[in-house]
C-alpha atoms as a PDB file:
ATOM      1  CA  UNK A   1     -15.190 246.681 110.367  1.00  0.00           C
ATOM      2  CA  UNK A   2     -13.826 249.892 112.328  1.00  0.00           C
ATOM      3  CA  UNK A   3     -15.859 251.399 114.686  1.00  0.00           C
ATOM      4  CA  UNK A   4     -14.816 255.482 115.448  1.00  0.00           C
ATOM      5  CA  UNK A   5     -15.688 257.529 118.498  1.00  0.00           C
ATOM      6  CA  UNK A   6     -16.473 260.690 117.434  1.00  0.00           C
ATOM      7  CA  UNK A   7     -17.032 263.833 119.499  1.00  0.00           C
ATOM      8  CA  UNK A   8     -17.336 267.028 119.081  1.00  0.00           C
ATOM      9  CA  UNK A   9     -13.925 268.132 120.385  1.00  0.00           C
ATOM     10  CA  UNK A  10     -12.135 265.750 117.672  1.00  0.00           C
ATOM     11  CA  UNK A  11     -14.323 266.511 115.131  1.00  0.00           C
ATOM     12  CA  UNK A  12     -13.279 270.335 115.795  1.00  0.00           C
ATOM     13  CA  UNK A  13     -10.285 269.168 115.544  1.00  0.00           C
ATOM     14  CA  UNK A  14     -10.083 268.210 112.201  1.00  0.00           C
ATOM     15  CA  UNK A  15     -12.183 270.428 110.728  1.00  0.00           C
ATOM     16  CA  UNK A  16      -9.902 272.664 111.713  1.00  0.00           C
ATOM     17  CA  UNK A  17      -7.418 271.539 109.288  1.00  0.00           C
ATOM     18  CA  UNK A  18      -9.880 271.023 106.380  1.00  0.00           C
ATOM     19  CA  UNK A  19     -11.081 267.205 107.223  1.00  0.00           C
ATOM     20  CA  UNK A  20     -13.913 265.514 108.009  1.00  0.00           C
ATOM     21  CA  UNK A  21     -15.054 262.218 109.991  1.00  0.00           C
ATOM     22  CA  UNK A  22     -15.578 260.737 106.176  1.00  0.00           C
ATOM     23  CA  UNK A  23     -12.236 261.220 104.716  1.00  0.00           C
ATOM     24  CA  UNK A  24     -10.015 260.451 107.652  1.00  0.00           C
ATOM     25  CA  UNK A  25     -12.160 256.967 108.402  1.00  0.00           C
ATOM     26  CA  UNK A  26     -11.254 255.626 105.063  1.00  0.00           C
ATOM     27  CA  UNK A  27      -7.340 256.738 105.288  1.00  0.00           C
ATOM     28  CA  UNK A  28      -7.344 253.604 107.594  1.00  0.00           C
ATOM     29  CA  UNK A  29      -7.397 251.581 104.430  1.00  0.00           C
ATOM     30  CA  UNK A  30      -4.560 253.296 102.708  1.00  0.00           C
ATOM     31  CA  UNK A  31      -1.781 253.762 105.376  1.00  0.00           C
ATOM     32  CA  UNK A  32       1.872 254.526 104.387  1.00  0.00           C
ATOM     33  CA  UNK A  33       3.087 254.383 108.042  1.00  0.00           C
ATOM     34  CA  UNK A  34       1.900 253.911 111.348  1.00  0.00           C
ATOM     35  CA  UNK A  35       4.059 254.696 114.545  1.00  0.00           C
ATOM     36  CA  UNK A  36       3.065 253.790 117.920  1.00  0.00           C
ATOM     37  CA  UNK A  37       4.132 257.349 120.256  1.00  0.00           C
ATOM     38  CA  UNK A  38       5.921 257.277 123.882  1.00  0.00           C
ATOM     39  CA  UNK A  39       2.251 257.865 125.320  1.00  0.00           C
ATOM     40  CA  UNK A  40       0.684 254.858 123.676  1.00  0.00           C
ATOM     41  CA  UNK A  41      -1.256 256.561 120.898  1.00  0.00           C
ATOM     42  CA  UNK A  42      -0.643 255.980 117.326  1.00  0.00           C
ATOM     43  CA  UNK A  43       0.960 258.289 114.898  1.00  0.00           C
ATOM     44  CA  UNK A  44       0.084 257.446 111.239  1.00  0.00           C
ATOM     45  CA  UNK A  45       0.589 258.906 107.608  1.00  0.00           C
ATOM     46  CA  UNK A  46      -2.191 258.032 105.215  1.00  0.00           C
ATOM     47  CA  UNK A  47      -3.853 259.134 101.978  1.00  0.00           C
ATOM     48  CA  UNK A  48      -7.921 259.926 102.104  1.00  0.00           C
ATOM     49  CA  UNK A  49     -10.257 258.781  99.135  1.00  0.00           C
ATOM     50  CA  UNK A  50      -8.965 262.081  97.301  1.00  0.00           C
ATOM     51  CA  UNK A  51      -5.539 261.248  97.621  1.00  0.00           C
ATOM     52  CA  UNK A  52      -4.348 264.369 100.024  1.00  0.00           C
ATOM     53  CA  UNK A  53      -1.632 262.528 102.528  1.00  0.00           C
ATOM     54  CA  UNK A  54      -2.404 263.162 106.221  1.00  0.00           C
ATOM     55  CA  UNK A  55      -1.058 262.879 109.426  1.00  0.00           C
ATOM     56  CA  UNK A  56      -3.963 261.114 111.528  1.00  0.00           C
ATOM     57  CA  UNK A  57      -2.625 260.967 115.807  1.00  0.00           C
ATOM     58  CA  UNK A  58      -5.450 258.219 117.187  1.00  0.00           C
ATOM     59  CA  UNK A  59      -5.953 255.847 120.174  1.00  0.00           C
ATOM     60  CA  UNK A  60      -8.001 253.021 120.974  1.00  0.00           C
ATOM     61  CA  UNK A  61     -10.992 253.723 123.246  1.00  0.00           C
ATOM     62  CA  UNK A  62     -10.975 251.780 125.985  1.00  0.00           C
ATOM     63  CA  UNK A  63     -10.473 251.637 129.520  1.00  0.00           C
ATOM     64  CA  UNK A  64      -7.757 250.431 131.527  1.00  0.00           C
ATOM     65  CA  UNK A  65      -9.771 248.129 133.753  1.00  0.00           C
ATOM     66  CA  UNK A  66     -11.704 246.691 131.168  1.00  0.00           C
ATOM     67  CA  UNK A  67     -12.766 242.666 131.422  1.00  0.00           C
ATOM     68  CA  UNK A  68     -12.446 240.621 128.837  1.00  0.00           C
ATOM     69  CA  UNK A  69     -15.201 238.589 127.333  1.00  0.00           C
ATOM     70  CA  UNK A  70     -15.173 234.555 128.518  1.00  0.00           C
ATOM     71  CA  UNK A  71     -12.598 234.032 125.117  1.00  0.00           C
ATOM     72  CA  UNK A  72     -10.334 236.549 126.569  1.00  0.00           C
ATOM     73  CA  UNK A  73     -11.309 238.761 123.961  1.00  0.00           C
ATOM     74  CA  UNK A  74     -12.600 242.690 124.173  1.00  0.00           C
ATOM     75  CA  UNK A  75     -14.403 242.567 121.283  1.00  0.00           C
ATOM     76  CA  UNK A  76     -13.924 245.557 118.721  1.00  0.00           C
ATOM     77  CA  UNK A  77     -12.144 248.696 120.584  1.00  0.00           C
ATOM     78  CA  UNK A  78     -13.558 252.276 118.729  1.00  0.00           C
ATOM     79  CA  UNK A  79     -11.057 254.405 117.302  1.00  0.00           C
ATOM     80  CA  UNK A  80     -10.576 257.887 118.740  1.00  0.00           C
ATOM     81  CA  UNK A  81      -8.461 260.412 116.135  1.00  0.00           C
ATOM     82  CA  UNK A  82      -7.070 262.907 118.561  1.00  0.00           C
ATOM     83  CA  UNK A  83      -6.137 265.186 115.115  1.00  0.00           C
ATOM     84  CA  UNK A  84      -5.837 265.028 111.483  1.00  0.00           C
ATOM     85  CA  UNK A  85      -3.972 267.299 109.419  1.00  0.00           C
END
């Protein structure tokens, strides 16, 4: 399962363009494409539960110096949406 990082500066965000946390999270499941950008985020065009197509620009949340688990794993990485329109 997903996990999001939300904040109140990204949640601004998309409320700004007529979204919330609960529509964009479930676009996730219904992508059309995905794009990964020159700066390492993730450009993707999706459809939310009521079918309006987006444009969702998200990272992963983690840092650069991060250790891996004794599997070499890092375990489930949040999502951060820098915008949604």
């Amino acid at each position: 399962m997903r996990q999001f990082k939300w904040i109140e500066w990204n949640l601004q965000k998309i409320e700004a363009h007529g979204l919330s946390a609960e529509e964009v999270e479930p676009a996730f499941d219904h992508v059309f494409s995905l794009q990964q950008r020159r700066d390492g985020s993730f450009q993707m065009f999706a459809a939310t539960p009521a079918g309006r197509r987006i444009w969702v620009i998200w990272r992963y949340d983690r840092e650069e110096d991060e250790i891996p688990d004794i599997f070499g794993e890092l375990g489930e990485v949040p999502i951060f949406v820098i915008t949604a329109y």
